[in-house]
PDB file of N, CA and C in Angstrom:
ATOM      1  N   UNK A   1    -110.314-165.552 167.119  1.00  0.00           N
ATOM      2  CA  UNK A   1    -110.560-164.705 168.250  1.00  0.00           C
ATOM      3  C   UNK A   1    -109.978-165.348 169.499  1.00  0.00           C
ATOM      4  N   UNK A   2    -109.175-164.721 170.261  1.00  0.00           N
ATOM      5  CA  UNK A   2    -108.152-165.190 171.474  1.00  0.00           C
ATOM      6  C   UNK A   2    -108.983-164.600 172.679  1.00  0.00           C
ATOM      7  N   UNK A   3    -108.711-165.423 173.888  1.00  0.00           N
ATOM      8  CA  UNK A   3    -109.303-165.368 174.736  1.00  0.00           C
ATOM      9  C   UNK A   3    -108.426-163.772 175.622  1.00  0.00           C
ATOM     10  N   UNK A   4    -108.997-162.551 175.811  1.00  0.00           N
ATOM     11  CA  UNK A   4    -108.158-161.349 175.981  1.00  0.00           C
ATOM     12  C   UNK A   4    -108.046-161.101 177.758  1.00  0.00           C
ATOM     13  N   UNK A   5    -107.281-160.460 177.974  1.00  0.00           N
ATOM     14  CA  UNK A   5    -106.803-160.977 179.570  1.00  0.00           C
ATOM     15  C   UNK A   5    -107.970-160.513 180.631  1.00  0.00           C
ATOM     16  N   UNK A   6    -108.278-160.996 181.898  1.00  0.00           N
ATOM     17  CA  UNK A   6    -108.859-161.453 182.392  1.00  0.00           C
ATOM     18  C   UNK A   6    -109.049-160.015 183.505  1.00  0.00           C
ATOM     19  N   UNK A   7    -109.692-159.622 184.415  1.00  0.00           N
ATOM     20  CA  UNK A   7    -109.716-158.396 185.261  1.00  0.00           C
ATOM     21  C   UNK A   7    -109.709-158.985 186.577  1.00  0.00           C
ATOM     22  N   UNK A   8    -108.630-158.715 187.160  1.00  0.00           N
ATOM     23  CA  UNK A   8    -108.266-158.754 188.483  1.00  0.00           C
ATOM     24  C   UNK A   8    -109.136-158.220 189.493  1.00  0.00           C
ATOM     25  N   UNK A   9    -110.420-158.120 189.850  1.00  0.00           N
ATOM     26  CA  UNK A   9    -111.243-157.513 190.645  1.00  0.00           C
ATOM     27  C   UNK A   9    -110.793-158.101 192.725  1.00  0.00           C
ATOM     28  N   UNK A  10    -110.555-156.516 193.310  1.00  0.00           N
ATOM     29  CA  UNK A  10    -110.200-156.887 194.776  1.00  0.00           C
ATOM     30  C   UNK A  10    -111.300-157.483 195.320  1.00  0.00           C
ATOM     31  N   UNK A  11    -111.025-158.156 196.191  1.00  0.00           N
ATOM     32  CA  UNK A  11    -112.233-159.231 197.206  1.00  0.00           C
ATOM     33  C   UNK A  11    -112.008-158.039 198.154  1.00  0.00           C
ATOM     34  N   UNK A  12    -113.850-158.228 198.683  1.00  0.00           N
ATOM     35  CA  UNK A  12    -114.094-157.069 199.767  1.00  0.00           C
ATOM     36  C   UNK A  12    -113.514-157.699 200.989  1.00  0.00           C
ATOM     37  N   UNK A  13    -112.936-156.620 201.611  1.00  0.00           N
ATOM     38  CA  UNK A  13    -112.591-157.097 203.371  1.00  0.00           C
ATOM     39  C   UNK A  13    -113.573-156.988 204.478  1.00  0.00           C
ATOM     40  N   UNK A  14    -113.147-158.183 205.088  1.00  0.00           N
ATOM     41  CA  UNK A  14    -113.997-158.528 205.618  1.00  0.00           C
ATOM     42  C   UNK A  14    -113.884-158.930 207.123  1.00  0.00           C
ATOM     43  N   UNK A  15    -114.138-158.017 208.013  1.00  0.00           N
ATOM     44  CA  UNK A  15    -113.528-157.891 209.418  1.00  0.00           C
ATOM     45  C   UNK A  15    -114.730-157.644 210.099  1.00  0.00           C
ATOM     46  N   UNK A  16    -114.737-157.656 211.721  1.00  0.00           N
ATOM     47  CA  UNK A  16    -115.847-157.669 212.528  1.00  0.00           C
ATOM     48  C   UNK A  16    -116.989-156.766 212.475  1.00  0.00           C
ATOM     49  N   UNK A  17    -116.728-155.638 211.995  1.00  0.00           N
ATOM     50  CA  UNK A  17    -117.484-154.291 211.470  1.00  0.00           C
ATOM     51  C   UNK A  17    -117.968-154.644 210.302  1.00  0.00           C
ATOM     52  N   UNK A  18    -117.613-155.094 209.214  1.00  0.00           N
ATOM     53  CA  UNK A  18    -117.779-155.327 207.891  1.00  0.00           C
ATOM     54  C   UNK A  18    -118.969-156.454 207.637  1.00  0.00           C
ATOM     55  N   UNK A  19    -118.331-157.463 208.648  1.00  0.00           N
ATOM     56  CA  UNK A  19    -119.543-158.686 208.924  1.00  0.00           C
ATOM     57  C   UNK A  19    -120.961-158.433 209.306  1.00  0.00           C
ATOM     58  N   UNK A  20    -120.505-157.674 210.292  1.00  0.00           N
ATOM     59  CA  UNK A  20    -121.529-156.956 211.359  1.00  0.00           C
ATOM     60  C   UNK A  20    -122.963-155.981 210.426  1.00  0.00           C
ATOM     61  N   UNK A  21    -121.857-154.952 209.651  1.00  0.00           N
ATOM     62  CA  UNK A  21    -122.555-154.232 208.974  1.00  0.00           C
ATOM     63  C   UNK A  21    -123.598-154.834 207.642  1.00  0.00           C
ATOM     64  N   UNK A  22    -122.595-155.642 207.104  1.00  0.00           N
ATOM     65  CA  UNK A  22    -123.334-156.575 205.809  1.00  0.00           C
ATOM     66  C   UNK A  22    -124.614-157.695 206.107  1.00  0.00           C
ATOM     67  N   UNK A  23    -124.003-158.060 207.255  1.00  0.00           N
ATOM     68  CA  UNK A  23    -125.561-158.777 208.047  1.00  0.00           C
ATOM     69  C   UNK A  23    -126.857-158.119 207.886  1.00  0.00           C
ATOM     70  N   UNK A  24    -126.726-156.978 209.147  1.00  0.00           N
ATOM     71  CA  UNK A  24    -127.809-156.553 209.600  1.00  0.00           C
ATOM     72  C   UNK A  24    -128.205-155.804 208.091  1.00  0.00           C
ATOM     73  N   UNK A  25    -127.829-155.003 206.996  1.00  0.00           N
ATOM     74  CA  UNK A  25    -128.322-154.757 206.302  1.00  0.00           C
ATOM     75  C   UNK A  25    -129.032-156.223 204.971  1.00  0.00           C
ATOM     76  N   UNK A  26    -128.462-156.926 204.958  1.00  0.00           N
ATOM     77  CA  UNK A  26    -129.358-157.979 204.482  1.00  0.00           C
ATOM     78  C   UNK A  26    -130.618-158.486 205.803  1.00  0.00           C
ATOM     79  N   UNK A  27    -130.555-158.552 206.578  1.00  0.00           N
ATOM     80  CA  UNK A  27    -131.675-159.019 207.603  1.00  0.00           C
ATOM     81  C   UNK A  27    -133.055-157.930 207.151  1.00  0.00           C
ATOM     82  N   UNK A  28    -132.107-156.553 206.827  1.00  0.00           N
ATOM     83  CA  UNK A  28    -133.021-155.403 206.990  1.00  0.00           C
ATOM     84  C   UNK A  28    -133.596-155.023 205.499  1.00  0.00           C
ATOM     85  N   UNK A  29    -133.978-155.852 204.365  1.00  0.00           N
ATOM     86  CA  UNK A  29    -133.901-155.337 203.116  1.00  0.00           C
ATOM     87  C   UNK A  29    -132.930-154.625 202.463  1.00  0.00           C
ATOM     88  N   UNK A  30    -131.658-154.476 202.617  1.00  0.00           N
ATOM     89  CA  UNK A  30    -130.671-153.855 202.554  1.00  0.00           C
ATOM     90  C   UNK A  30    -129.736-154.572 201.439  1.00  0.00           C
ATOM     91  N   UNK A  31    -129.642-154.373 200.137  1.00  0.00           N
ATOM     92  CA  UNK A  31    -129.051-154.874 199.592  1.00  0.00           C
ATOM     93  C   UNK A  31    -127.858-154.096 198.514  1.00  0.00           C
ATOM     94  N   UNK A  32    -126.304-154.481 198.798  1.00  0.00           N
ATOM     95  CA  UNK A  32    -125.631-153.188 197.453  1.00  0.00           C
ATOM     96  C   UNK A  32    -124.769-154.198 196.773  1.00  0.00           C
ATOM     97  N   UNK A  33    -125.280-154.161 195.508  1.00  0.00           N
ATOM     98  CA  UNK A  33    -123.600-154.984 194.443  1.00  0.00           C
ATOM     99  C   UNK A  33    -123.990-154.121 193.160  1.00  0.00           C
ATOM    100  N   UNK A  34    -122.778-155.001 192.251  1.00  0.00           N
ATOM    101  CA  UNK A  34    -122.203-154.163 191.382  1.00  0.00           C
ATOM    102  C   UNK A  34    -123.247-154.429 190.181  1.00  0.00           C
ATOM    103  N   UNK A  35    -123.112-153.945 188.767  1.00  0.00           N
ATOM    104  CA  UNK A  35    -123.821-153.774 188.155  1.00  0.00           C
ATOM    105  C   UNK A  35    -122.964-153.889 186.924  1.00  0.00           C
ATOM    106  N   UNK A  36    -122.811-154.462 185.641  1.00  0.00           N
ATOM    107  CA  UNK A  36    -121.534-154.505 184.940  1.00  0.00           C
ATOM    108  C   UNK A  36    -121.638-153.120 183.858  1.00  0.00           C
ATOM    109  N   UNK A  37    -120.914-152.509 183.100  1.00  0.00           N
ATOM    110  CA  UNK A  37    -121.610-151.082 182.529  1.00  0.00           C
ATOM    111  C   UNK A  37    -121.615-151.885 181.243  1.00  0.00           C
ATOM    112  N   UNK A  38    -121.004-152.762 180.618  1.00  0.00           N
ATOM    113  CA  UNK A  38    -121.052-153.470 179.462  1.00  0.00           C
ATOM    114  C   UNK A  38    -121.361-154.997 179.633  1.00  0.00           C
ATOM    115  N   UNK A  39    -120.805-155.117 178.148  1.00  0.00           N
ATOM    116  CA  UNK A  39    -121.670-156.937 177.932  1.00  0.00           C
ATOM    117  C   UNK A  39    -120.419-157.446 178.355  1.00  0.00           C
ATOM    118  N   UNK A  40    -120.249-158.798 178.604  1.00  0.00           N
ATOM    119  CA  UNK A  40    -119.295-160.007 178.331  1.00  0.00           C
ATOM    120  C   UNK A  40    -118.654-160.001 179.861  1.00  0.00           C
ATOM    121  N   UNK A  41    -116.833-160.601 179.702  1.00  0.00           N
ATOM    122  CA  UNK A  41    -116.139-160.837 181.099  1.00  0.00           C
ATOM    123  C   UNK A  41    -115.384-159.974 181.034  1.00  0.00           C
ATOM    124  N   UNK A  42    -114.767-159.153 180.427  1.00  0.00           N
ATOM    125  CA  UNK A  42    -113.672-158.122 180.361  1.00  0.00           C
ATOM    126  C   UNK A  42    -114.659-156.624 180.861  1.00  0.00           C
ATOM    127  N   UNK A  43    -115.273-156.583 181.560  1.00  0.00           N
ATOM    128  CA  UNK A  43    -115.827-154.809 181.993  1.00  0.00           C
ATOM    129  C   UNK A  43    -114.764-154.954 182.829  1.00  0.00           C
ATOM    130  N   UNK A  44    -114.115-153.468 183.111  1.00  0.00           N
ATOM    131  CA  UNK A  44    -113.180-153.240 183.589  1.00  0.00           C
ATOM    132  C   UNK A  44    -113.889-152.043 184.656  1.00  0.00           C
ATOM    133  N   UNK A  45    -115.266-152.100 184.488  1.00  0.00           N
ATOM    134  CA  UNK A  45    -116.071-150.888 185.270  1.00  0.00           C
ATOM    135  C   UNK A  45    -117.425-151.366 185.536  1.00  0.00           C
ATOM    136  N   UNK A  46    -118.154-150.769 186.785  1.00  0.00           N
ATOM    137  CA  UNK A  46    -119.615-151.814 187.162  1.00  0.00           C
ATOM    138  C   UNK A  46    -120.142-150.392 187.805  1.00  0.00           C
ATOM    139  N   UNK A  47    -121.009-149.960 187.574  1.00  0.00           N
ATOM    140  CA  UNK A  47    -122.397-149.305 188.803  1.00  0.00           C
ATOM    141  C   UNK A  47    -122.017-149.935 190.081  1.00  0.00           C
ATOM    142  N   UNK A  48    -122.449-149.140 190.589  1.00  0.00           N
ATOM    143  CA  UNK A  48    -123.079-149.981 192.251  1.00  0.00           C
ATOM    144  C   UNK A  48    -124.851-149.868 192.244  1.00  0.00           C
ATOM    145  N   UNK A  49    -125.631-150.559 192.861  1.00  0.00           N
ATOM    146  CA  UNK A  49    -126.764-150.450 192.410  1.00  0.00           C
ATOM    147  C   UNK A  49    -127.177-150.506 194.714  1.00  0.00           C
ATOM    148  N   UNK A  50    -128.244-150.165 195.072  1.00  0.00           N
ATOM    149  CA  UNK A  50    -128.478-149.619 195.954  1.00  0.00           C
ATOM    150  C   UNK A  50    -130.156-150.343 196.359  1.00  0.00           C
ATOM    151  N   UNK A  51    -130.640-151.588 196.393  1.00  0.00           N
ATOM    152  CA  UNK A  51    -131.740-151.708 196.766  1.00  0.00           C
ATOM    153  C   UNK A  51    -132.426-151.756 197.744  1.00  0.00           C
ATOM    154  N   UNK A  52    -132.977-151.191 198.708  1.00  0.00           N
ATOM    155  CA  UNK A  52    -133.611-150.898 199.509  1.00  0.00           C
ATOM    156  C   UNK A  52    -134.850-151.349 199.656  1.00  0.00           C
ATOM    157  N   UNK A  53    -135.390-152.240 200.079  1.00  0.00           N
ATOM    158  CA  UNK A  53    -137.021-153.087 199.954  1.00  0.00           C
ATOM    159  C   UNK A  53    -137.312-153.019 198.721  1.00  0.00           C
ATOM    160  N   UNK A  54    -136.611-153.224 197.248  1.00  0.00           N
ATOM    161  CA  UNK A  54    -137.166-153.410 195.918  1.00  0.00           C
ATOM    162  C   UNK A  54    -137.196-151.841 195.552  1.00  0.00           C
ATOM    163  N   UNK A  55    -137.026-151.257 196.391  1.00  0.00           N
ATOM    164  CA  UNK A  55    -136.173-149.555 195.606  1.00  0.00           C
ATOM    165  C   UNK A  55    -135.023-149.438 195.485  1.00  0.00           C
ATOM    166  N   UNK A  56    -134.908-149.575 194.092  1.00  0.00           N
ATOM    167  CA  UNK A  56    -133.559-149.509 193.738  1.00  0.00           C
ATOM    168  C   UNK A  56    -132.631-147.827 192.951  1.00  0.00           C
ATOM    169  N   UNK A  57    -131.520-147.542 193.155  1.00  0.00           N
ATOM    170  CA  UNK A  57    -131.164-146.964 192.710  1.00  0.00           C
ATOM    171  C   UNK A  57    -129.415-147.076 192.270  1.00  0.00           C
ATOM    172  N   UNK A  58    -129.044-146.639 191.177  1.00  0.00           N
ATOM    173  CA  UNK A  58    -127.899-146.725 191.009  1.00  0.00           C
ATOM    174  C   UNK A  58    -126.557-145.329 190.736  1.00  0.00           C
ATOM    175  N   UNK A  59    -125.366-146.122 191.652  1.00  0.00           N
ATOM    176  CA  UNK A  59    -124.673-144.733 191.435  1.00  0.00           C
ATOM    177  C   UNK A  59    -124.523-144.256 190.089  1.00  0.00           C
ATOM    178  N   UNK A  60    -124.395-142.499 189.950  1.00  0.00           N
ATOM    179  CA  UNK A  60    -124.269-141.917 188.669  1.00  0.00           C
ATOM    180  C   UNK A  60    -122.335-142.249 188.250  1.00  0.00           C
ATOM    181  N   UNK A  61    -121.767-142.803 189.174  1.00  0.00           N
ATOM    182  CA  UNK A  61    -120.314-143.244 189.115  1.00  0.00           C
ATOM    183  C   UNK A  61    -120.219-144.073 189.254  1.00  0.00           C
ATOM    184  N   UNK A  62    -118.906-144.835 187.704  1.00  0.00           N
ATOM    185  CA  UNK A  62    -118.764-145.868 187.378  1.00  0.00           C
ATOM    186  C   UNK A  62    -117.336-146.159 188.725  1.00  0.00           C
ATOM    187  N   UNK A  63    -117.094-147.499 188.780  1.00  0.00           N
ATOM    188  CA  UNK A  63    -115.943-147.946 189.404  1.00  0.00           C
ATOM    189  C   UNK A  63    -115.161-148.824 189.012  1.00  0.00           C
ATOM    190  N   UNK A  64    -113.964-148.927 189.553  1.00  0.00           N
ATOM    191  CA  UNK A  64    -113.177-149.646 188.619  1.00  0.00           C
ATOM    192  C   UNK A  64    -112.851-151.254 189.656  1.00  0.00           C
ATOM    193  N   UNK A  65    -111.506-151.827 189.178  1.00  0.00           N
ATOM    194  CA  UNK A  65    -111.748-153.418 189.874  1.00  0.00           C
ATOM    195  C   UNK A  65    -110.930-153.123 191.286  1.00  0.00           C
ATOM    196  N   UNK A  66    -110.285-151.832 191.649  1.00  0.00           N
ATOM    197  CA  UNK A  66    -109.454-151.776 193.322  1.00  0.00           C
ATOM    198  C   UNK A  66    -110.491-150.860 194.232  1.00  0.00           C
ATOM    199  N   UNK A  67    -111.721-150.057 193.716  1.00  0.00           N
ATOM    200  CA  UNK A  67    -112.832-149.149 194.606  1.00  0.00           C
ATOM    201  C   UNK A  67    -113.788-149.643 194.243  1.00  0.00           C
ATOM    202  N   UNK A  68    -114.258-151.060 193.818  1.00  0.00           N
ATOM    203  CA  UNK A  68    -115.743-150.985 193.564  1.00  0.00           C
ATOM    204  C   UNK A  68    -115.984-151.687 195.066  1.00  0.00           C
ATOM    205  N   UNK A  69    -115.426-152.924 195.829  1.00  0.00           N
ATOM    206  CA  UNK A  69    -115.829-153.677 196.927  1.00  0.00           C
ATOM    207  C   UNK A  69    -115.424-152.489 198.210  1.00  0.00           C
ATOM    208  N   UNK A  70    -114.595-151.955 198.263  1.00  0.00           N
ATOM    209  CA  UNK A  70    -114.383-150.924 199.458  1.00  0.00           C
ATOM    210  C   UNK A  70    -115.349-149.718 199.422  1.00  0.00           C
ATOM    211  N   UNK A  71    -116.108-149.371 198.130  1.00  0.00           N
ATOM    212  CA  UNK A  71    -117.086-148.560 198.236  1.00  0.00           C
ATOM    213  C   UNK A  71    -118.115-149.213 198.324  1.00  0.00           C
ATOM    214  N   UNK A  72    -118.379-150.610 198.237  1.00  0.00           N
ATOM    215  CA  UNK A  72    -119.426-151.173 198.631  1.00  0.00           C
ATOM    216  C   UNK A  72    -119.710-151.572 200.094  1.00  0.00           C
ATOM    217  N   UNK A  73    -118.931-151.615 200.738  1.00  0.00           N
ATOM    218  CA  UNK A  73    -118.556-152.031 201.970  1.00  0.00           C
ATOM    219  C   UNK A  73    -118.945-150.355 202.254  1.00  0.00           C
ATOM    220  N   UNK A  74    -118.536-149.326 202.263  1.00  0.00           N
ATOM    221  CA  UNK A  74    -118.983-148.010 203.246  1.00  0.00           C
ATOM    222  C   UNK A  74    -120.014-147.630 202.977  1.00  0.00           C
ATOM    223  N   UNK A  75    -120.670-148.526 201.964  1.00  0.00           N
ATOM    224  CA  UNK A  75    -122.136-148.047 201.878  1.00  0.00           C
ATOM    225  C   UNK A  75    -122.864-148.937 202.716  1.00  0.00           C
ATOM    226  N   UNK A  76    -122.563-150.515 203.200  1.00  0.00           N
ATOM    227  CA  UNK A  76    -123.423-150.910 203.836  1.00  0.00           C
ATOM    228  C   UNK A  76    -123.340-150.676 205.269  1.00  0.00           C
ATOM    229  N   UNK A  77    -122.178-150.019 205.348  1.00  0.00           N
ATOM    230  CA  UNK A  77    -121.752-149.600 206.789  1.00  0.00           C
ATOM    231  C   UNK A  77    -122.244-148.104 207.026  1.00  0.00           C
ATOM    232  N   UNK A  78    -122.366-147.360 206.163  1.00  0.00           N
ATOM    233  CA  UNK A  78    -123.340-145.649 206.270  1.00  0.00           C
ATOM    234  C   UNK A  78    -124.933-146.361 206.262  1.00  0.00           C
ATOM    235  N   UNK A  79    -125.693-147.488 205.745  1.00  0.00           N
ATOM    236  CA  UNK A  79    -126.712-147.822 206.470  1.00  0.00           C
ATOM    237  C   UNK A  79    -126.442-148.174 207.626  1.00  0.00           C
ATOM    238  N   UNK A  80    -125.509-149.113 208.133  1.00  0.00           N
ATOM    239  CA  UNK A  80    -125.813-149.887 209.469  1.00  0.00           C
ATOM    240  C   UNK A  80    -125.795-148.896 210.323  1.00  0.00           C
ATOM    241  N   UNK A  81    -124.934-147.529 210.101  1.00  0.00           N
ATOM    242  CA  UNK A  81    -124.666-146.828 211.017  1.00  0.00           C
ATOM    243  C   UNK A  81    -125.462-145.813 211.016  1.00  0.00           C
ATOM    244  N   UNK A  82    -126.586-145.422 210.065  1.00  0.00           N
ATOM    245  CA  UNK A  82    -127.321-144.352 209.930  1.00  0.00           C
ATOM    246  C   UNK A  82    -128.951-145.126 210.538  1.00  0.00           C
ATOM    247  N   UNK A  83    -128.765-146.533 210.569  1.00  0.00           N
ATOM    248  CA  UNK A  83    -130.303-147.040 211.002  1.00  0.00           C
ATOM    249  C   UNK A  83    -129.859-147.518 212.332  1.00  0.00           C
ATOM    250  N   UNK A  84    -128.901-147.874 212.804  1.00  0.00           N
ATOM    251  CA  UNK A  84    -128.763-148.216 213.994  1.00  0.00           C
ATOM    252  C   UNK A  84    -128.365-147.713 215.276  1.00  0.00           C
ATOM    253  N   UNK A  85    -128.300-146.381 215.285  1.00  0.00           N
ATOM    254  CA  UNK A  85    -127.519-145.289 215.933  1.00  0.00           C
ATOM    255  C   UNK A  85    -128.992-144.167 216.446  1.00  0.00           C
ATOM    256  N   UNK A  86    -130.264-144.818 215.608  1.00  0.00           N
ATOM    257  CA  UNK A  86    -131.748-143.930 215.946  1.00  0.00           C
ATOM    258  C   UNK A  86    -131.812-143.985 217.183  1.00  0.00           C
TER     259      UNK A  86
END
């Protein structure tokens, strides 16, 4: 059994908004990462999972390794901007 090739997953960007946003939602119980849909190192697809003070929920859409960190990133930024804008 050979070791089978490896998944290139994008690193989230990370700019003054992005910082900003990912902060205050960890300060605030605010927590979003991925979720793997299978076993081992080769998933080529992950959930996003959505916890909110220990309420958790997960998207019904899988993602792949170039939209899973940029959709994670506009989700913590649709909190920062939906709790901080009251």
């Amino acid at each position: 059994m050979g070791i089978g090739k490896t998944i290139d997953w994008k690193q989230p960007f990370w700019n003054k908004e992005n910082t900003a946003a990912y902060s205050w939602c960890i300060k605030h119980g605010i927590k979003i990462y991925s979720v793997p849909c299978g076993k081992g190192f080769n998933n080529k697809t992950c959930w996003i999972e959505v916890n909110v003070n220990g309420r958790k929920q997960q998207s019904p859409k899988t993602y792949g390794p170039t939209e899973l960190w940029p959709k994670v990133m506009e989700l913590y930024k649709f909190y920062y901007d939906k709790n901080i804008r009251k």
